[in-house]
N, C-alpha and C. Protein backbone atom coordinates (compact mmCIF):
# COMPACT_ATOMS: atom_id res chain seq x y z
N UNK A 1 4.66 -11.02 2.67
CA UNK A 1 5.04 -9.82 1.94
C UNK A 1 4.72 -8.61 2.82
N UNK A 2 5.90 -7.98 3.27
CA UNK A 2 5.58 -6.17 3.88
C UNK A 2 5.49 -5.06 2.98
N UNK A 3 5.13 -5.42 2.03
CA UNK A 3 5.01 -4.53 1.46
C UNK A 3 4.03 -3.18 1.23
N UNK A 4 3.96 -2.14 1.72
CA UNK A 4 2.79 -1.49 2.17
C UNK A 4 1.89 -0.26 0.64
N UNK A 5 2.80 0.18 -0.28
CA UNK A 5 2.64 0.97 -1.23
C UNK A 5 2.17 0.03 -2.50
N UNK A 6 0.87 -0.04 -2.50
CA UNK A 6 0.19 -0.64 -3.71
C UNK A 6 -0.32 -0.08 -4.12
N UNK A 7 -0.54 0.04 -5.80
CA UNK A 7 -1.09 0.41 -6.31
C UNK A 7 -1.91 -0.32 -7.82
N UNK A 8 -3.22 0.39 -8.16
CA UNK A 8 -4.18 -0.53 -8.77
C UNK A 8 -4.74 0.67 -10.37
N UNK A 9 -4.79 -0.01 -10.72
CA UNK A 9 -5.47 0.93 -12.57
C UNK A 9 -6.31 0.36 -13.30
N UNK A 10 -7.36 0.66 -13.38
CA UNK A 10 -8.51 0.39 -14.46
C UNK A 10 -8.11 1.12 -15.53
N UNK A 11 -8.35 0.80 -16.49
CA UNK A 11 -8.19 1.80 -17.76
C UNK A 11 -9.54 2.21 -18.58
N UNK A 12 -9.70 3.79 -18.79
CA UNK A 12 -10.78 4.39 -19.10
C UNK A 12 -11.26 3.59 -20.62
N UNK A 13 -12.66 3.43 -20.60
CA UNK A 13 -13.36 3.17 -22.09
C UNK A 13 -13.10 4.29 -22.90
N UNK A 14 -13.35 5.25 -22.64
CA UNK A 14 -13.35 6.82 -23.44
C UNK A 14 -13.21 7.48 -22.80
N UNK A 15 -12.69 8.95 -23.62
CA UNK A 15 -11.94 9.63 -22.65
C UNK A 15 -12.57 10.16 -21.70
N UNK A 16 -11.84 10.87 -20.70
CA UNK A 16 -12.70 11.37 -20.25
C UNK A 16 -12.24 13.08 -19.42
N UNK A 17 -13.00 13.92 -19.27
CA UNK A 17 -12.37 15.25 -19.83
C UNK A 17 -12.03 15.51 -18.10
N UNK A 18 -10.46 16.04 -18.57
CA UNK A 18 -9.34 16.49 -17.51
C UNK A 18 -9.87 17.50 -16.63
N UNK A 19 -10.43 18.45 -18.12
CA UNK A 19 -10.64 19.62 -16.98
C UNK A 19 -12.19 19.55 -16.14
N UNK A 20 -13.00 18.30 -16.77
CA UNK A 20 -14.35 18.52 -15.71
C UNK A 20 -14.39 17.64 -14.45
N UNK A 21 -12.59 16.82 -14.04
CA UNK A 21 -12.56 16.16 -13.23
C UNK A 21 -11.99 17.03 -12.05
N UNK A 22 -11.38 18.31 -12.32
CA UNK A 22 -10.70 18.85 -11.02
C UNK A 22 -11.87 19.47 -10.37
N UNK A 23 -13.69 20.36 -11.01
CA UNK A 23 -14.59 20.24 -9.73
C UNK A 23 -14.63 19.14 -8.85
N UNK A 24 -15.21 17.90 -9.98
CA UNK A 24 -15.44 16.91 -9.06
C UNK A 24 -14.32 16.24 -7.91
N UNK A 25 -13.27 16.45 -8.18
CA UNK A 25 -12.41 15.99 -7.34
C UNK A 25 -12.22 16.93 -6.00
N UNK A 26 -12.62 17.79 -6.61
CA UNK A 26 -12.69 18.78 -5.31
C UNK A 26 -13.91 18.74 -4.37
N UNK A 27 -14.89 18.32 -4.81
CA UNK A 27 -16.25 18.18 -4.29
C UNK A 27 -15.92 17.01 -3.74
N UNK A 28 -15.04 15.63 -3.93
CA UNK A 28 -14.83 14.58 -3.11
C UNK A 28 -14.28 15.01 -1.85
N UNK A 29 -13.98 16.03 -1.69
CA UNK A 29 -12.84 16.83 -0.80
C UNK A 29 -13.63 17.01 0.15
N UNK A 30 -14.46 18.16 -0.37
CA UNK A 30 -15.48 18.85 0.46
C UNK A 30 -16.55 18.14 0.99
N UNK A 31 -16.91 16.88 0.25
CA UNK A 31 -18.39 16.42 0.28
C UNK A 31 -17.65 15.07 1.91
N UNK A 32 -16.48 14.71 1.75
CA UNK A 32 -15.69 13.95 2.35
C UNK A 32 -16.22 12.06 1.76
N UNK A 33 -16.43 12.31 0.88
CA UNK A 33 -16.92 10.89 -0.05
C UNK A 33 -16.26 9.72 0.36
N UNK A 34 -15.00 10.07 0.81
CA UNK A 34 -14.11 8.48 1.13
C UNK A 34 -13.64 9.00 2.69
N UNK A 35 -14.97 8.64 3.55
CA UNK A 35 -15.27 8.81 4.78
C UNK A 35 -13.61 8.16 5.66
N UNK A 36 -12.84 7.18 5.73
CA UNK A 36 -11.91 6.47 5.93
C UNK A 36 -10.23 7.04 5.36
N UNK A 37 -10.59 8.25 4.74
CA UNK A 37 -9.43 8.91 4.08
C UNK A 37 -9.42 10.01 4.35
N UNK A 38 -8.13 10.76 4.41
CA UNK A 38 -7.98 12.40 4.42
C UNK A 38 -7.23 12.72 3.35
N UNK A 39 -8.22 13.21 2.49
CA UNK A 39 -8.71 14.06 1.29
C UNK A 39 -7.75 15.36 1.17
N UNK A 40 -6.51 15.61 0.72
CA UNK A 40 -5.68 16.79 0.94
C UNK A 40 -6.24 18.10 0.02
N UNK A 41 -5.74 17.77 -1.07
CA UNK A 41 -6.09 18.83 -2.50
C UNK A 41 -6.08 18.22 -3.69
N UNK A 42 -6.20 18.79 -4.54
CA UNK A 42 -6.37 18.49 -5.93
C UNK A 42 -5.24 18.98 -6.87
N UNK A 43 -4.37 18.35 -7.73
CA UNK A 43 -3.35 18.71 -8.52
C UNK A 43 -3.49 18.30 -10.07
N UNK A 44 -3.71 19.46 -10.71
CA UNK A 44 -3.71 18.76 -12.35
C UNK A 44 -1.99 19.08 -12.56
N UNK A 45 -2.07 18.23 -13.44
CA UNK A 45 -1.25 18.02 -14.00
C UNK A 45 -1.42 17.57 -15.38
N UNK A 46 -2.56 17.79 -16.40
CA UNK A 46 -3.18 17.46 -17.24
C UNK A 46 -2.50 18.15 -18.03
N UNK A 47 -1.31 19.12 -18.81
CA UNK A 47 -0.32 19.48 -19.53
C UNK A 47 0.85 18.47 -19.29
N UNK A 48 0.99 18.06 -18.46
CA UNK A 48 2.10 17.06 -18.71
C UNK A 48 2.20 15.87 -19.63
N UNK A 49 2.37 15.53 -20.59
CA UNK A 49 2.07 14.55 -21.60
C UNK A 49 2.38 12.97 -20.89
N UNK A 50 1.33 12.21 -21.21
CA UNK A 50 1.50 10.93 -20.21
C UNK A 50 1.57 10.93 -18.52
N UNK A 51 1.27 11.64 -18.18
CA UNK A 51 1.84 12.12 -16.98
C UNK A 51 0.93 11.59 -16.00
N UNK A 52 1.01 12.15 -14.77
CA UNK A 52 -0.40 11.40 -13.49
C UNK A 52 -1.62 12.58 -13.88
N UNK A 53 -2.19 13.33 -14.89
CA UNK A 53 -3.28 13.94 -15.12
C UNK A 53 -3.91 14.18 -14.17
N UNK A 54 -5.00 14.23 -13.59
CA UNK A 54 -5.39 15.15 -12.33
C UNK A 54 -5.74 14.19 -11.23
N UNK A 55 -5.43 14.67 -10.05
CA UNK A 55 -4.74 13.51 -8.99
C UNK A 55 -5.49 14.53 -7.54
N UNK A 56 -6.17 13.50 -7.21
CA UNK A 56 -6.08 14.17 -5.24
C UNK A 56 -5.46 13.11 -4.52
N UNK A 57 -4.71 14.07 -3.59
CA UNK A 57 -3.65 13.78 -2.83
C UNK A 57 -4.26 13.88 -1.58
N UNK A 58 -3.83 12.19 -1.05
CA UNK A 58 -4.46 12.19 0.60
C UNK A 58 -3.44 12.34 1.44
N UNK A 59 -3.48 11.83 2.73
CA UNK A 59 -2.71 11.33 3.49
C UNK A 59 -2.25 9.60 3.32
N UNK A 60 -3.05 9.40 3.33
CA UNK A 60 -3.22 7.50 2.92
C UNK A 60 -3.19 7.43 1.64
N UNK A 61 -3.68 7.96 0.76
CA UNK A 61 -3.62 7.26 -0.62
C UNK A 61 -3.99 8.84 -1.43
N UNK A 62 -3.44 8.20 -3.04
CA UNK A 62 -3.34 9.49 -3.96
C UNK A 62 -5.04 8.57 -4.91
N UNK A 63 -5.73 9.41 -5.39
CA UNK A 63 -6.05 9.03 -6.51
C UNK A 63 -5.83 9.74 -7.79
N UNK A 64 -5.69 9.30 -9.32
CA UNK A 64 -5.42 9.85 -9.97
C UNK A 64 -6.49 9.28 -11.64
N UNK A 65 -6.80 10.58 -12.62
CA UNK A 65 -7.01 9.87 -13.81
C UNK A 65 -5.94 10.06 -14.46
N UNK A 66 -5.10 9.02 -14.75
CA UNK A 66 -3.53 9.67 -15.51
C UNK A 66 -3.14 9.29 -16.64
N UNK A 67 -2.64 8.90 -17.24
CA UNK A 67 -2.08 8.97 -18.51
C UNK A 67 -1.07 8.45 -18.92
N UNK A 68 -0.45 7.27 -17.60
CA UNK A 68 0.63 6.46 -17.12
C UNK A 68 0.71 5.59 -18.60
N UNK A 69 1.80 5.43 -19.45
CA UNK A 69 1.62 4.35 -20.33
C UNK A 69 0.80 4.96 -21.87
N UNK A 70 0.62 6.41 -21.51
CA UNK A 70 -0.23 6.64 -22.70
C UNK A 70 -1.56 6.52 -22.77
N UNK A 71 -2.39 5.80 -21.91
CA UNK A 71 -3.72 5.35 -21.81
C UNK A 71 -4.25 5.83 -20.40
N UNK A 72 -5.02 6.78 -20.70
CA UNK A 72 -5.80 7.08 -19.47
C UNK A 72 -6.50 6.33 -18.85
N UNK A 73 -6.72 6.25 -17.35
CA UNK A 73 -7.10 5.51 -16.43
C UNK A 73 -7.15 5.89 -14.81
N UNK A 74 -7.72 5.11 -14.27
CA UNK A 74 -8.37 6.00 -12.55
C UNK A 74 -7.11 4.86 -11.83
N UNK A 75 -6.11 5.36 -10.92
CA UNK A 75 -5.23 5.00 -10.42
C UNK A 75 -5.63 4.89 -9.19
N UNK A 76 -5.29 4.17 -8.07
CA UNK A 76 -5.39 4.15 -6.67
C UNK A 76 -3.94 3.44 -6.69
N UNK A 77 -3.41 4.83 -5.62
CA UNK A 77 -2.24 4.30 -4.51
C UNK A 77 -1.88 4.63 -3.63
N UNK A 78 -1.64 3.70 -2.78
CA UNK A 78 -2.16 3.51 -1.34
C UNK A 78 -0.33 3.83 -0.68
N UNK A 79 -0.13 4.54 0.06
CA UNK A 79 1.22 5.33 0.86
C UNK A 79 1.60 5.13 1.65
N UNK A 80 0.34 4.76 2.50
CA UNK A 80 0.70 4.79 3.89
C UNK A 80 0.32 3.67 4.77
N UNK A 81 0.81 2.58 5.85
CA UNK A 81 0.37 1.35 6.30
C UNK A 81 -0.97 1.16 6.34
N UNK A 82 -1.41 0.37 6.00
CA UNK A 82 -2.67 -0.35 6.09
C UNK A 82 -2.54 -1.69 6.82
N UNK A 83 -4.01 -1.47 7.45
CA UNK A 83 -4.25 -2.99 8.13
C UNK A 83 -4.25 -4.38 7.50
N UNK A 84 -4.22 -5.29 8.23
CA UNK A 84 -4.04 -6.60 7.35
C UNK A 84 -3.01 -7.16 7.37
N UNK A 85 -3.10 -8.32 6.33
CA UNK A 85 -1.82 -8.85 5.74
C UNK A 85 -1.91 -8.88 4.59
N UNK A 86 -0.92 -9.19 4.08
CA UNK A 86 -0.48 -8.51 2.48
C UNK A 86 -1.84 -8.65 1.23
N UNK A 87 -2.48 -10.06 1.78
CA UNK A 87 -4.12 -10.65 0.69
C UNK A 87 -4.87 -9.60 1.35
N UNK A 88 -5.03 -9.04 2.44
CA UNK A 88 -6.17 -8.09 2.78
C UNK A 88 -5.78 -6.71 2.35
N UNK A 89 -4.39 -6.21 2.13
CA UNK A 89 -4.19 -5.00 1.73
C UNK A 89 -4.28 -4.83 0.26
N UNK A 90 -4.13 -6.41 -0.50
CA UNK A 90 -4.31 -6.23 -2.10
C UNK A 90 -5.67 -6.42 -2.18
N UNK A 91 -6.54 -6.34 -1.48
CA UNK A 91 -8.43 -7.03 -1.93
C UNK A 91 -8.41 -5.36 -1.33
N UNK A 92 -7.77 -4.97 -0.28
CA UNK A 92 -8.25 -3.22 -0.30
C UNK A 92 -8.36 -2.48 -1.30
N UNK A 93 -7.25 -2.42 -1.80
CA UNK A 93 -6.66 -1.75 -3.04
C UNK A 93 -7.47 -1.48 -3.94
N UNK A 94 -8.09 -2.92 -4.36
CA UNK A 94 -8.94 -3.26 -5.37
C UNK A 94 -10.08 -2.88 -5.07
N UNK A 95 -10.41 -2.85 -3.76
CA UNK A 95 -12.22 -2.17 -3.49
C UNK A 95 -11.75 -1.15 -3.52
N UNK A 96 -10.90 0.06 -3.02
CA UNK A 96 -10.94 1.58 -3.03
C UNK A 96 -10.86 1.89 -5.04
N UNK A 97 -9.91 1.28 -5.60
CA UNK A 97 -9.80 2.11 -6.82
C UNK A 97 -11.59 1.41 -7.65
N UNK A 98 -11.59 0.44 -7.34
CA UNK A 98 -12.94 -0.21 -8.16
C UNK A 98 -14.48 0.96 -7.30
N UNK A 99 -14.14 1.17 -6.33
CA UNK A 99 -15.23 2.14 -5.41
C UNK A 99 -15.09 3.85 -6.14
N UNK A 100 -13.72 4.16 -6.28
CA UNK A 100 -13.55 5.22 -7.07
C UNK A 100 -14.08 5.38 -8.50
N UNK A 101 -13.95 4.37 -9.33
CA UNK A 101 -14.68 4.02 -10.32
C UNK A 101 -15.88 4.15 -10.51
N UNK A 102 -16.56 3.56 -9.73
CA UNK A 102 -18.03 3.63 -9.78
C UNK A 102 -18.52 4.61 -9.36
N UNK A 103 -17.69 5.60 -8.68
CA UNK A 103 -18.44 6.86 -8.35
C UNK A 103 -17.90 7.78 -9.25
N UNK A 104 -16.89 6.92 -10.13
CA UNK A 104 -16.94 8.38 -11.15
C UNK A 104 -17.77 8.25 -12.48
N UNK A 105 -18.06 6.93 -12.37
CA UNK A 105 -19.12 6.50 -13.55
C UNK A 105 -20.80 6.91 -13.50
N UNK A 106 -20.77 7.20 -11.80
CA UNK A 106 -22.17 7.37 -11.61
C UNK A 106 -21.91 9.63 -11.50
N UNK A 107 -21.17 10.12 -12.06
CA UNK A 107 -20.83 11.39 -11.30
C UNK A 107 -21.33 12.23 -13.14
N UNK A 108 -22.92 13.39 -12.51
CA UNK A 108 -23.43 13.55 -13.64
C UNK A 108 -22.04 14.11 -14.76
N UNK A 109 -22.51 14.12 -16.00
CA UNK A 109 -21.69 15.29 -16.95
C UNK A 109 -20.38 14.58 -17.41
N UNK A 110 -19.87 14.03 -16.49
CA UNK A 110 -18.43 13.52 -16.37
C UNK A 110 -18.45 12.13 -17.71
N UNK A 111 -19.28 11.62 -17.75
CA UNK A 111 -19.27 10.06 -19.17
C UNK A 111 -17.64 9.45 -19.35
N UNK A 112 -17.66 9.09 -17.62
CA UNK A 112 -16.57 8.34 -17.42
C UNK A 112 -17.26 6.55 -17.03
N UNK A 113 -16.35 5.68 -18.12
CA UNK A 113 -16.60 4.21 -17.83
C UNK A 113 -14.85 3.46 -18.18
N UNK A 114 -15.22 3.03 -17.07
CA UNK A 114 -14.17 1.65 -16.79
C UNK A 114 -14.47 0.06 -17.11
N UNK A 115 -13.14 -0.07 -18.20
CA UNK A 115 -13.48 -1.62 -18.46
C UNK A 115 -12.24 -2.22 -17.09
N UNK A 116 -12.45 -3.58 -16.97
CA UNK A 116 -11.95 -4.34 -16.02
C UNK A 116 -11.85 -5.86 -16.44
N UNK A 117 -11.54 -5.57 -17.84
CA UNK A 117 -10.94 -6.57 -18.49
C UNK A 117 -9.07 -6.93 -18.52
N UNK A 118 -8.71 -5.28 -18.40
CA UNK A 118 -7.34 -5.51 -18.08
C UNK A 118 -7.20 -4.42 -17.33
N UNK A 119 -5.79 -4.61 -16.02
CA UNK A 119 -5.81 -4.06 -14.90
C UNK A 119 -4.28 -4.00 -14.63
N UNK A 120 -3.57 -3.13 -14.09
CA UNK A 120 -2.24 -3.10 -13.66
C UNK A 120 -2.33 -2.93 -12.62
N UNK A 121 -1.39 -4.06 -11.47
CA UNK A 121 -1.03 -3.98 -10.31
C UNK A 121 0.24 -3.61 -10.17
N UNK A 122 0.82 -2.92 -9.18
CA UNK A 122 2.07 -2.36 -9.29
C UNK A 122 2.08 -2.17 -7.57
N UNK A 123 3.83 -2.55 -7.06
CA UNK A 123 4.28 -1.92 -5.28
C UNK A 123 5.10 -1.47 -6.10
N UNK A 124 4.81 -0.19 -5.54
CA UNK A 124 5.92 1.22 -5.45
C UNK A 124 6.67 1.11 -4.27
N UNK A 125 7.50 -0.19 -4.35
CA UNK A 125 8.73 -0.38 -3.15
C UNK A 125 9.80 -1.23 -3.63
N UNK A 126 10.56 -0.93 -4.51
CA UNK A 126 11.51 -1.83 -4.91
C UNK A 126 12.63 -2.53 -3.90
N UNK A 127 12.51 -1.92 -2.58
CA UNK A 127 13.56 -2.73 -1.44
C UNK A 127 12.61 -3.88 -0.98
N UNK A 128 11.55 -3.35 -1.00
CA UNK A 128 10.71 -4.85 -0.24
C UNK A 128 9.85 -5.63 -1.22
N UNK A 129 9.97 -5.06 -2.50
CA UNK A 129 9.13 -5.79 -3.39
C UNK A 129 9.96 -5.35 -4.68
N UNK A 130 11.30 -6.12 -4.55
CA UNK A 130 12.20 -5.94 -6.50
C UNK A 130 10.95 -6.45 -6.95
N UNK A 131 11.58 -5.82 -8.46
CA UNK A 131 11.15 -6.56 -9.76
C UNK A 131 11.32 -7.54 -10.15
N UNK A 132 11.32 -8.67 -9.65
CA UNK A 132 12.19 -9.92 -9.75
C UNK A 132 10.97 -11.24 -10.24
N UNK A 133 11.54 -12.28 -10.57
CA UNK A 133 10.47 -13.72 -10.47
C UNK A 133 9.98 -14.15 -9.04
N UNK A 134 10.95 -14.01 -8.32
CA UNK A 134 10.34 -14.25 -6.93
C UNK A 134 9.96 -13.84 -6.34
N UNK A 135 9.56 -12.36 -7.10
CA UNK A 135 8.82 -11.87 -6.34
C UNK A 135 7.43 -11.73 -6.71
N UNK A 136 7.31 -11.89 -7.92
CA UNK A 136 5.92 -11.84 -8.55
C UNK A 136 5.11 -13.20 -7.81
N UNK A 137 6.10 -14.08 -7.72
CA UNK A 137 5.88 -15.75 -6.99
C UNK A 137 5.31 -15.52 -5.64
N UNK A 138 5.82 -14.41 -4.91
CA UNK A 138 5.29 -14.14 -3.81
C UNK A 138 3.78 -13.45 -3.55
N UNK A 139 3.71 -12.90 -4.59
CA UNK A 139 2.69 -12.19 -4.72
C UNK A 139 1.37 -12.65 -4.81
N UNK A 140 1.75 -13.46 -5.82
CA UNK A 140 0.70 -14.56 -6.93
C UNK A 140 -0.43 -14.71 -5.92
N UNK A 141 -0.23 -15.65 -4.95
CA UNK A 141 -1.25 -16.23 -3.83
C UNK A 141 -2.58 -14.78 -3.66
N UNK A 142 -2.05 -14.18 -3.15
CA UNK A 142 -2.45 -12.98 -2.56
C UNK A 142 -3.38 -12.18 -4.20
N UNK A 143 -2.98 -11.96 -4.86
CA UNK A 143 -3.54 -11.21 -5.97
C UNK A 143 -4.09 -12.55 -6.70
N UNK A 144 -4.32 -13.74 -6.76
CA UNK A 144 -4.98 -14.57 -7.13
C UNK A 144 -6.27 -14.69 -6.09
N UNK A 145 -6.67 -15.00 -4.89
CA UNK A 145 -7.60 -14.45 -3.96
C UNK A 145 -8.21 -13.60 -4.46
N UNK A 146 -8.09 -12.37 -4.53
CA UNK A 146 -8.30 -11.50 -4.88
C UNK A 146 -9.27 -11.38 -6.64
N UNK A 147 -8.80 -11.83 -7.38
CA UNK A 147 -8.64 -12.27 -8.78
C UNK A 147 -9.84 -12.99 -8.80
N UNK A 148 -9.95 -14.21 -7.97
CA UNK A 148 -11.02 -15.38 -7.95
C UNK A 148 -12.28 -14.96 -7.77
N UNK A 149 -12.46 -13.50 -6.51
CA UNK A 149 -13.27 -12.95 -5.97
C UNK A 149 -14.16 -11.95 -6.94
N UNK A 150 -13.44 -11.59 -8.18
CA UNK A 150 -13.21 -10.26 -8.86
C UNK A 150 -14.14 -10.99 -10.01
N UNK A 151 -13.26 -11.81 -10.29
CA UNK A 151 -14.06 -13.09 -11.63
C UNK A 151 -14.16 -14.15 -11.40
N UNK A 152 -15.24 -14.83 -10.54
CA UNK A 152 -15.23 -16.01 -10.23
C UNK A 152 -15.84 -16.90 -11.45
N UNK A 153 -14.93 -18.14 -11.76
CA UNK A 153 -15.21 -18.71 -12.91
C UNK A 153 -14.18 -18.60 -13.92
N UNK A 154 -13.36 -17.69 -14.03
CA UNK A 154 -12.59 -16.77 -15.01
C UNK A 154 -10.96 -17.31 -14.89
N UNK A 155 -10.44 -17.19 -15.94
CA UNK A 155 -9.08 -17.82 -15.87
C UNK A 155 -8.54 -16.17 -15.67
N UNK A 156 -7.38 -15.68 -14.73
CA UNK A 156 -6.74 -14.13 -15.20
C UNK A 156 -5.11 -14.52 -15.83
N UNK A 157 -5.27 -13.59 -16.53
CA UNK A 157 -3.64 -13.95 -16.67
C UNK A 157 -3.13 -13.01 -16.35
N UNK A 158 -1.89 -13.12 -15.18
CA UNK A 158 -1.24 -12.10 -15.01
C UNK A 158 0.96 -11.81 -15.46
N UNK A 159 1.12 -11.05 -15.80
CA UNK A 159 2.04 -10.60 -16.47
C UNK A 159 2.91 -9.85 -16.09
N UNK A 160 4.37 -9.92 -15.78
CA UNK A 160 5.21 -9.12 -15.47
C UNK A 160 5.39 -8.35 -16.32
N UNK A 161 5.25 -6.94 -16.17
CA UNK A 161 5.82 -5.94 -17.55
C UNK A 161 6.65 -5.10 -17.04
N UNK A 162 7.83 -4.04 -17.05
CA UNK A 162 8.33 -3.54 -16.88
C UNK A 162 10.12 -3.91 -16.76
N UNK A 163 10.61 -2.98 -16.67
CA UNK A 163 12.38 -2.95 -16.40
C UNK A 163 12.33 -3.50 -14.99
N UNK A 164 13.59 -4.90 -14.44
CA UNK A 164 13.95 -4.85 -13.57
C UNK A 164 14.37 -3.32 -12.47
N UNK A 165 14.46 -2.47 -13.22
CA UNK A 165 15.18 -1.57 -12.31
C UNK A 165 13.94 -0.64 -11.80
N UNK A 166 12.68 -0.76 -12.53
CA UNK A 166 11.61 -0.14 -12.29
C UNK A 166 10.68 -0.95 -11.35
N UNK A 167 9.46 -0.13 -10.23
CA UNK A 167 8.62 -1.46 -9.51
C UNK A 167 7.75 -2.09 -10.15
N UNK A 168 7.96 -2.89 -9.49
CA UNK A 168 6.85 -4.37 -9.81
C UNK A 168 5.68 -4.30 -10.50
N UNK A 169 5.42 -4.32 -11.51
CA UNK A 169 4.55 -3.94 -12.35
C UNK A 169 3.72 -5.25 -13.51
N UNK A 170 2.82 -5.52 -12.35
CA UNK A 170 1.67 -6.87 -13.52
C UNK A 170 0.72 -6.26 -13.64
N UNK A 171 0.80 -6.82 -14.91
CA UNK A 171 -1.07 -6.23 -16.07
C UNK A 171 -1.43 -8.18 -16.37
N UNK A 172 -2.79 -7.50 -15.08
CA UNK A 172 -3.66 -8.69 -15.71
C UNK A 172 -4.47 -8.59 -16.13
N UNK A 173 -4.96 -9.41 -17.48
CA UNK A 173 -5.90 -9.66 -18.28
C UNK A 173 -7.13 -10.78 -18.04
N UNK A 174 -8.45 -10.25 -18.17
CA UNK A 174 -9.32 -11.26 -18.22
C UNK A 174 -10.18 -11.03 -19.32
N UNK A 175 -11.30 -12.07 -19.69
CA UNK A 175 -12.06 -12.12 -20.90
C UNK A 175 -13.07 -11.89 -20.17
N UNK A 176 -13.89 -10.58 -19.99
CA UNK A 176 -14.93 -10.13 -19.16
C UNK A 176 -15.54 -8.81 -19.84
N UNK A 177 -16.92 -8.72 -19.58
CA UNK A 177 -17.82 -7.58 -19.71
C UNK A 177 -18.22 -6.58 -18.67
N UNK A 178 -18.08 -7.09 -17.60
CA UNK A 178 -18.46 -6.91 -16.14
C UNK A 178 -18.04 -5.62 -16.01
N UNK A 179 -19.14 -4.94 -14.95
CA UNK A 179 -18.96 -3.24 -15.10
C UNK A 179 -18.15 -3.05 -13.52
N UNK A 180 -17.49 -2.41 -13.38
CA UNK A 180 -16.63 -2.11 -12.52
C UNK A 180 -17.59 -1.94 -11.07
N UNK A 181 -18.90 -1.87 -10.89
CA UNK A 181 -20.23 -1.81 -9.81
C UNK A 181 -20.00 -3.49 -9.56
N UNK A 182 -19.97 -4.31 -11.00
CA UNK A 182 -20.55 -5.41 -10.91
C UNK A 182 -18.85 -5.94 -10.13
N UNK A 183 -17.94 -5.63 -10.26
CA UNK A 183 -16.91 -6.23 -9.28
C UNK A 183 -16.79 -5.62 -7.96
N UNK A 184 -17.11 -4.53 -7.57
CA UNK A 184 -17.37 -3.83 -6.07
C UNK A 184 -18.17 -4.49 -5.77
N UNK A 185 -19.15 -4.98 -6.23
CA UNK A 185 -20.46 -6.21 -5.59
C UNK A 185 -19.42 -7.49 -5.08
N UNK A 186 -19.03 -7.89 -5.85
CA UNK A 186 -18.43 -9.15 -5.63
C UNK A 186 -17.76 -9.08 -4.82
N UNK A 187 -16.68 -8.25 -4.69
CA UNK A 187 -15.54 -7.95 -3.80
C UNK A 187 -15.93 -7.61 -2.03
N UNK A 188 -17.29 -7.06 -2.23
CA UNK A 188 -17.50 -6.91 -1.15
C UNK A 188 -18.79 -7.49 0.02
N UNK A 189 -19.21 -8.69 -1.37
CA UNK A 189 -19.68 -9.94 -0.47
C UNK A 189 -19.13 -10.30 0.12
């Protein structure tokens, strides 16, 4: 799979407030927190109903808490080539947005928590990655790795959701308590 534009979503426990995320997102900027990234600016968009809610924009990757689907949640997506092959760019994915997580869970004032019981994977590349069965088939290997590492022990189920005409879009589900620290541990044994 060449597929290079992945993207990953935890979905928030409670809410968590729009407007006390554009300091902190800006202080990720300044403070340079994701040492391996260039950190552009900060864009709310938190009037837009459902929308990507407040988002910094890198060079390599956007993060966002958005509102995709109605349900707020911390987005990572990744833009621009990454190293690897396709299992090392989806176990990336998953440590940057699960690493974003935990630093927004540990970030005072903010009483942001992520469950990681259910998760949407999505390539924002419909020429190299349709919406198709065979392509989810292709995938599987690679985001199962990944999956095993995340919940070892754990059955995931993962799910095609979306319009053929829209990208590739699986929400997988697991039966887990595990705090989004406790899968950055794992992931990065």
């Amino acid at each position: 799979m060449q597929a290079q534009k992945l993207q990953v979503k935890f979905f928030a426990r409670d809410e968590i407030s729009e407007v006390a995320l554009v300091p902190v997102f800006h202080e990720w900027i300044k403070q340079g927190v994701v040492s391996d990234e260039l950190l552009i600016d900060v864009a709310d968009y938190s009037h837009v109903p459902d929308g990507p809610g407040v988002m910094i924009i890198g060079h390599q990757a956007d993060y966002a808490v958005d509102r995709d689907g109605a349900r707020q949640g911390l987005t990572y997506s990744r833009k621009r080539l990454a190293e690897g092959d396709f299992a090392a760019r989806v176990q990336d994915t998953f440590r940057r947005a699960l690493s974003s997580c935990v630093r927004l869970e540990g970030q005072d004032g903010l009483a942001a928590r992520f469950g990681t019981g259910e998760v949407v994977f999505r390539i924002q590349d419909r020429l190299l990655a349709p919406n198709d069965a065979a392509t989810v088939e292709a995938v599987r290997p690679a985001l199962e790795a990944t999956l095993a590492k995340l919940y070892p022990g754990q059955q995931a189920t993962i799910e095609s959701i979306g319009e053929p005409r829209e990208p590739l879009t699986l929400r997988i589900t697991v039966s887990t308590d595990a705090s989004a620290a406790e899968l950055l541990a794992r992931l990065s044994a």
